[in-house]
Protein backbone atom coordinates (compact mmCIF):
# COMPACT_ATOMS: atom_id res chain seq x y z
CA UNK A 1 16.12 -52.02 32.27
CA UNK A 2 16.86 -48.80 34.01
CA UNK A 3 19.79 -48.09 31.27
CA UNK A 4 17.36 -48.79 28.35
CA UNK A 5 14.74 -46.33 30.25
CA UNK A 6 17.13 -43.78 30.42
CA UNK A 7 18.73 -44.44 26.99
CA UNK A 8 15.06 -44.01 26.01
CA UNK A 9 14.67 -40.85 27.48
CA UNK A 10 17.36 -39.39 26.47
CA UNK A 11 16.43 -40.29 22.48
CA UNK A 12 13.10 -38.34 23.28
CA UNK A 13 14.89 -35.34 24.74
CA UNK A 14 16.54 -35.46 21.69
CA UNK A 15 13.74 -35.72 19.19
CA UNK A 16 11.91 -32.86 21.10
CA UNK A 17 15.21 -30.20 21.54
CA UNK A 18 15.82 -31.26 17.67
CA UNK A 19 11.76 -30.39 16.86
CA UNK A 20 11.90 -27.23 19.13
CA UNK A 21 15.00 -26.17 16.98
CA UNK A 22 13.40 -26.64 13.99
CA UNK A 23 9.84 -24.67 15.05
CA UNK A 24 12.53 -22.13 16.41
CA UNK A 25 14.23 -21.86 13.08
CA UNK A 26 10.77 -21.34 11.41
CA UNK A 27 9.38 -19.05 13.84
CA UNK A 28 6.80 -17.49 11.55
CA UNK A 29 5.11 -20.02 9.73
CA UNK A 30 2.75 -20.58 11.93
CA UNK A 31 1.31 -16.80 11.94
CA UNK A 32 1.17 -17.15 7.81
CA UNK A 33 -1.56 -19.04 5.52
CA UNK A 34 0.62 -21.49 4.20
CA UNK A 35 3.98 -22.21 6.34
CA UNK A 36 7.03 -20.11 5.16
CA UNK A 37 5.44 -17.82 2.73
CA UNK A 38 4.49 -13.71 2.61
CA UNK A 39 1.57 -13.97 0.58
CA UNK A 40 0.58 -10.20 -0.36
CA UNK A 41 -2.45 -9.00 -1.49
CA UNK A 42 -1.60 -5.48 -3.98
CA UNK A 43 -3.39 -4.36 -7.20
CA UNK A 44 -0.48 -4.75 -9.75
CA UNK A 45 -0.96 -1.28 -11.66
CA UNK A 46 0.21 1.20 -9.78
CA UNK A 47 3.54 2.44 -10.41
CA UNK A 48 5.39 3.24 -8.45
CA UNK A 49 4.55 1.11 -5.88
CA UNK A 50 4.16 -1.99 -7.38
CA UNK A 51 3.91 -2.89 -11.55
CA UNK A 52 5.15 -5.34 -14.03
CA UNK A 53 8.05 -5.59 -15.96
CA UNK A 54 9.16 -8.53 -18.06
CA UNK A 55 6.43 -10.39 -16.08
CA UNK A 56 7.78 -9.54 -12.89
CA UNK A 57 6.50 -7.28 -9.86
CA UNK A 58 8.77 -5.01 -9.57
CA UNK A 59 8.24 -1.10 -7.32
CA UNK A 60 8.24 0.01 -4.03
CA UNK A 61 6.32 -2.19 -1.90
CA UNK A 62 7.59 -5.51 -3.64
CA UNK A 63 11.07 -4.84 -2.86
CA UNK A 64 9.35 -3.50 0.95
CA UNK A 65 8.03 -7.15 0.99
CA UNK A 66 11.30 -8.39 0.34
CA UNK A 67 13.33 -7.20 2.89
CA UNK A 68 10.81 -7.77 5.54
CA UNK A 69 10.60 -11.64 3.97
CA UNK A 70 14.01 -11.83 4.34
CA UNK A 71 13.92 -10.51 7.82
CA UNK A 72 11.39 -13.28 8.66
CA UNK A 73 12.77 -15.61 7.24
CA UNK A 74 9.93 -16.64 4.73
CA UNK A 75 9.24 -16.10 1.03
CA UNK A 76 7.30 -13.61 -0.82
CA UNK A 77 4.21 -14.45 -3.14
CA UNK A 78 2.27 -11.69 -4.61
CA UNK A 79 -1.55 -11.41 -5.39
CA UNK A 80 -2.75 -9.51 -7.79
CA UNK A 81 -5.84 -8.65 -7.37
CA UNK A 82 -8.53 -5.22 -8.57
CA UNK A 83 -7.43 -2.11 -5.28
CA UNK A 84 -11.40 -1.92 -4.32
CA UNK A 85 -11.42 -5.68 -3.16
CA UNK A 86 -8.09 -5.52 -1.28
CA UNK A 87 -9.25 -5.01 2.18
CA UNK A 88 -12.17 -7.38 1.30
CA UNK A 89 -9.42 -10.05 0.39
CA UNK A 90 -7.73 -9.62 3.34
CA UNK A 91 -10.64 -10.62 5.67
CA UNK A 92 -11.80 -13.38 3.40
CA UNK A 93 -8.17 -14.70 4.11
CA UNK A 94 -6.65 -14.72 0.52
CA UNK A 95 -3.27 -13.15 1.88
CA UNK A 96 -1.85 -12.67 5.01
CA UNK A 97 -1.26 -8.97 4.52
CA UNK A 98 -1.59 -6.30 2.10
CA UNK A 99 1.56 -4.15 0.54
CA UNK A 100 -0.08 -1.37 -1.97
CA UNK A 101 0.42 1.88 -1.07
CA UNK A 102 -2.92 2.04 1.34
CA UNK A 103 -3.29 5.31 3.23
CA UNK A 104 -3.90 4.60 6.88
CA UNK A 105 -7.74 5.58 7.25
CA UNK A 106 -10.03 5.64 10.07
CA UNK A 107 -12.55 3.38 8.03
CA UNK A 108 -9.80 1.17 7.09
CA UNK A 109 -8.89 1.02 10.65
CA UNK A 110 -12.40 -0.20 11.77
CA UNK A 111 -11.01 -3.54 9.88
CA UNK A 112 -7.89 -4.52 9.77
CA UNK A 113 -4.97 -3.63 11.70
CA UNK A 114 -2.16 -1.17 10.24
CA UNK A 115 1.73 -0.95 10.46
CA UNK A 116 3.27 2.55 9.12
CA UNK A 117 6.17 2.47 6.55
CA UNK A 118 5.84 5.30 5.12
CA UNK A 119 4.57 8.99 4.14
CA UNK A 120 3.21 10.37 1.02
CA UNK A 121 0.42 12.49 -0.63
CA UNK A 122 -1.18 13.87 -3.46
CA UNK A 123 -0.98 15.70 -6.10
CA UNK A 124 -3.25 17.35 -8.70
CA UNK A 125 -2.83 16.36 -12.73
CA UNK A 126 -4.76 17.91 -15.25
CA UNK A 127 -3.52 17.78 -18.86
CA UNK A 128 -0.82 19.83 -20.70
CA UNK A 129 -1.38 23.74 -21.44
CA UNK A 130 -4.88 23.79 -19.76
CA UNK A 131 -6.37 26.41 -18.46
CA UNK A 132 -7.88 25.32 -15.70
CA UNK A 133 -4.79 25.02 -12.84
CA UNK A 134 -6.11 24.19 -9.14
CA UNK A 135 -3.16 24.29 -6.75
CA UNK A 136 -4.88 23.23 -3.90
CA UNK A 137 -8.11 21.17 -3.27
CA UNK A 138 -9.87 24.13 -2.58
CA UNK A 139 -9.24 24.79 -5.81
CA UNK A 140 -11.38 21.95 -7.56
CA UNK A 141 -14.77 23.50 -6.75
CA UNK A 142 -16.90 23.18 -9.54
CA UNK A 143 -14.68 20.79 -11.26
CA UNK A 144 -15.03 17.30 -12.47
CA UNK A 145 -12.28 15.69 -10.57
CA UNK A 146 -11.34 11.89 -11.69
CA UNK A 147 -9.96 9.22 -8.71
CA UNK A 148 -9.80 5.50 -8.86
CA UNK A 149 -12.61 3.61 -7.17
CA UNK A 150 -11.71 2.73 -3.61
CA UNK A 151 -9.46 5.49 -2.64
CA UNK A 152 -9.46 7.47 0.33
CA UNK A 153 -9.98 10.61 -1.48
CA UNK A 154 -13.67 9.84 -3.00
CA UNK A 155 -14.72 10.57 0.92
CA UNK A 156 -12.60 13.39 1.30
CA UNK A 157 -13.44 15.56 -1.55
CA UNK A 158 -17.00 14.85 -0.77
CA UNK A 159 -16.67 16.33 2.22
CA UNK A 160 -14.97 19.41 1.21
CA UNK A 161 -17.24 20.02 -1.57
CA UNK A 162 -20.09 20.13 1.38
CA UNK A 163 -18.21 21.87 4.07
CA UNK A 164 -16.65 24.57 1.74
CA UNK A 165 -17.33 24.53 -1.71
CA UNK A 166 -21.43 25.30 -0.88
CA UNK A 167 -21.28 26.61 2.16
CA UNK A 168 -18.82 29.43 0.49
CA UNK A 169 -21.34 29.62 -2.36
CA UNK A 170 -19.04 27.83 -4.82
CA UNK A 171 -20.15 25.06 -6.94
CA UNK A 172 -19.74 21.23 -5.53
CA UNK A 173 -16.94 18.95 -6.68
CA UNK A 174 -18.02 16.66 -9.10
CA UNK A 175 -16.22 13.04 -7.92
CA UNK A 176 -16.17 11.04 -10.94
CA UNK A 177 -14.44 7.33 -10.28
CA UNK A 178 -12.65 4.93 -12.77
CA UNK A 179 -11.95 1.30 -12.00
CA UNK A 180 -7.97 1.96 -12.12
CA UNK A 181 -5.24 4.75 -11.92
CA UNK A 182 -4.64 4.68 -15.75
CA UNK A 183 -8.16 5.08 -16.87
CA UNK A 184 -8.61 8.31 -14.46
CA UNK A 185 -5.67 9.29 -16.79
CA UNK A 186 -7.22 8.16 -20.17
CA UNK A 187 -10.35 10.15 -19.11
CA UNK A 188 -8.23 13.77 -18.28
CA UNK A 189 -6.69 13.22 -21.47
CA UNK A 190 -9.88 12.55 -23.52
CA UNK A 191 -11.25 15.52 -21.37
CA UNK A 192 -14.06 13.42 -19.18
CA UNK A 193 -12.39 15.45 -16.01
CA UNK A 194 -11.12 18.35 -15.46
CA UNK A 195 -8.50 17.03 -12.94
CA UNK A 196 -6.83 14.11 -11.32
CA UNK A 197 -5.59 13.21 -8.13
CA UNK A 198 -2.80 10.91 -7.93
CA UNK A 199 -0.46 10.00 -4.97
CA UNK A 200 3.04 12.26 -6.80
CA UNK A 201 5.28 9.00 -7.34
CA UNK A 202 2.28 7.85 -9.29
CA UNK A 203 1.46 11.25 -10.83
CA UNK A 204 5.45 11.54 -11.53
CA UNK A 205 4.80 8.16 -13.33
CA UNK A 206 1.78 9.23 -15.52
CA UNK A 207 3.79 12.85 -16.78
CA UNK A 208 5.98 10.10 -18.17
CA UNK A 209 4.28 7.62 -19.54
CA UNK A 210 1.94 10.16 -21.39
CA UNK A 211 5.21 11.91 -22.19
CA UNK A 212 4.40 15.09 -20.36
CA UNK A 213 0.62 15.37 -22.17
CA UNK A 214 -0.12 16.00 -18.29
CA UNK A 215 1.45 18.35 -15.55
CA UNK A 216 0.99 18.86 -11.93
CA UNK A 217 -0.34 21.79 -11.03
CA UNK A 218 -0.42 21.38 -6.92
CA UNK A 219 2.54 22.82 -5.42
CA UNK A 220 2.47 21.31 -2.38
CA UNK A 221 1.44 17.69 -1.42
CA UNK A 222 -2.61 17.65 -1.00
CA UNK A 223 -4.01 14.91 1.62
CA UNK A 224 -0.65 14.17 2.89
CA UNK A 225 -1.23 10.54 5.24
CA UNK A 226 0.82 7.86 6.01
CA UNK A 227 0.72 4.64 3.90
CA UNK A 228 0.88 0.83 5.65
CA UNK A 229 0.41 -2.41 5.73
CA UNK A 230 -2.18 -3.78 6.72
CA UNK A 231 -3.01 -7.43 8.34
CA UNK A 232 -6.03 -8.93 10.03
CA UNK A 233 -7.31 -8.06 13.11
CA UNK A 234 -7.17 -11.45 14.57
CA UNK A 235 -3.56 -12.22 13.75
CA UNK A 236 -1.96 -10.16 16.19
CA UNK A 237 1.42 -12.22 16.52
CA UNK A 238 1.75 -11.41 12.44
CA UNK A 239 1.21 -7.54 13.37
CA UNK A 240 3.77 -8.10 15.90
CA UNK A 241 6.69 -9.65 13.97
CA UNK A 242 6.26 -7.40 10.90
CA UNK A 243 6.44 -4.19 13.16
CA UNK A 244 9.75 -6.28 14.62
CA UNK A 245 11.17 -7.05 10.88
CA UNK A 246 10.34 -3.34 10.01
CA UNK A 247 12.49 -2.36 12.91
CA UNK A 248 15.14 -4.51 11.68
CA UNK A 249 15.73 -2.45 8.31
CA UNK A 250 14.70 0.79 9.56
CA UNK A 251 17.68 -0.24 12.06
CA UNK A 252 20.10 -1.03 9.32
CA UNK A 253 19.50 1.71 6.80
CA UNK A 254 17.69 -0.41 4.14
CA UNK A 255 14.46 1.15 4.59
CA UNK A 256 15.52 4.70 4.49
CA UNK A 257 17.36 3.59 1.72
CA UNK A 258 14.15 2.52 -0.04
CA UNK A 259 12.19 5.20 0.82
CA UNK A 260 14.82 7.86 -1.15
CA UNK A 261 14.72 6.01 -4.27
CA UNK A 262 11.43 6.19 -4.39
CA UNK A 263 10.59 9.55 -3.03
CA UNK A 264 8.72 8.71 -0.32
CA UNK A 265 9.22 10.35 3.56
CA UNK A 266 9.23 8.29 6.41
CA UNK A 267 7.17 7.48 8.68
């Protein structure tokens, strides 16, 4: 009896070092929505970042995604889904993070928790030949300026228009916001604006696409802020091993690597 009993206990030491190998081998799934996949939240439009080609995502942050998957040993799934509901997606639990070239913002902050991969900023588009040419925000007083809803910049210009464009006599910034990147483009080119602001590997992207029927006329990067990813506030041990897999391929080079081809500046 005492050799069965022990026999017996030794099969259940087994069966519980075998499942604690197997949890340890799949370490994350338990910190994502559905065991063993990256489900990203991103609005699909916004090239560089993240676009489609051939009916794939392809751009910055999906190939981000993918290295940090493959650091974590899980596999990416993209959302697409409109930028101004991204955040809102995020607490409603529809993805466990989102990858779309957010700016880290104190109102964003108040939300969900943030992990820095990178730095960029703006730049200022208004179309081909015209004569109006601001080269810094300052600049846009008195100018219908087009953004896409949701962005950081809505806020900011609003508050320079009040804290210098009137109080220096000049007149306000006129915000005017469009549902998505491109059709703050279509409007500069149809002459609804008088300027755009774009993050520059976007506005880089537009000079293209319209095949140069819009220039930059900013100089130097305007609202320059770090971009990240950003997770729930209640899933701290998620926060914890995507800082640990972004360590990993800052460690290695691949990040850096990512962040030239797309001319980016890290963090």
């Amino acid at each position: 009896m005492k050799k069965l009993n022990r026999k017996l206990a030794l099969s259940v030491t087994s069966i519980v070092l075998g499942l604690s190998t197997l949890a340890s081998s799949n370490l994350y799934a338990k910190d994502f929505l559905t065991p063993g996949v990256f489900k990203i939240g991103m609005e699909v439009a916004y090239p560089p970042f993240e676009s489609y080609e051939d009916g794939k995502v392809v751009g910055f942050d999906p190939e981000l995604t993918a290295l940090l998957s493959e650091q974590m040993g899980v596999t990416p799934k993209y959302s697409d889904n409109k930028f101004t509901t991204l955040i809102l997606g995020l607490k409603a639990n529809k993805f466990d993070a989102v990858i779309s070239g957010l700016y880290i913002t104190p109102e964003r902050l108040k939300v969900a928790n943030a992990v820095p991969y990178a730095k960029t900023g703006a730049s200022i588009l208004v179309t081909k030949g015209s004569s109006t040419r601001p080269a810094t925000k300052e600049d846009l007083c008195g100018l219908k300026v087009g953004l896409q809803q949701g962005t950081s910049w809505i806020k900011s210009l609003g508050d320079l228009s009040a804290s210098y464009c009137e109080t220096n006599d000049k007149e306000p910034i006129i915000i005017k916001t469009f549902p998505s990147s491109p059709e703050v483009t279509q409007a500069l080119l149809s002459h609804n604006v008088d300027a755009q602001i774009e993050v520059i590997g976007a506005a880089k992207i537009m000079i293209e696409k319209t095949k140069g029927r819009v220039e930059i006329t900013s100089p130097d990067l305007v609202y320059p802020l770090q971009i990240g990813i950003y997770i729930n506030k209640n899933n701290t041990k998620l926060k914890a091993e995507i800082e640990k897999a972004l360590a990993e391929i800052t460690a290695n080079g691949s990040l850096s690597k990512l962040i030239k081809k797309y001319d980016l500046i890290g963090v």
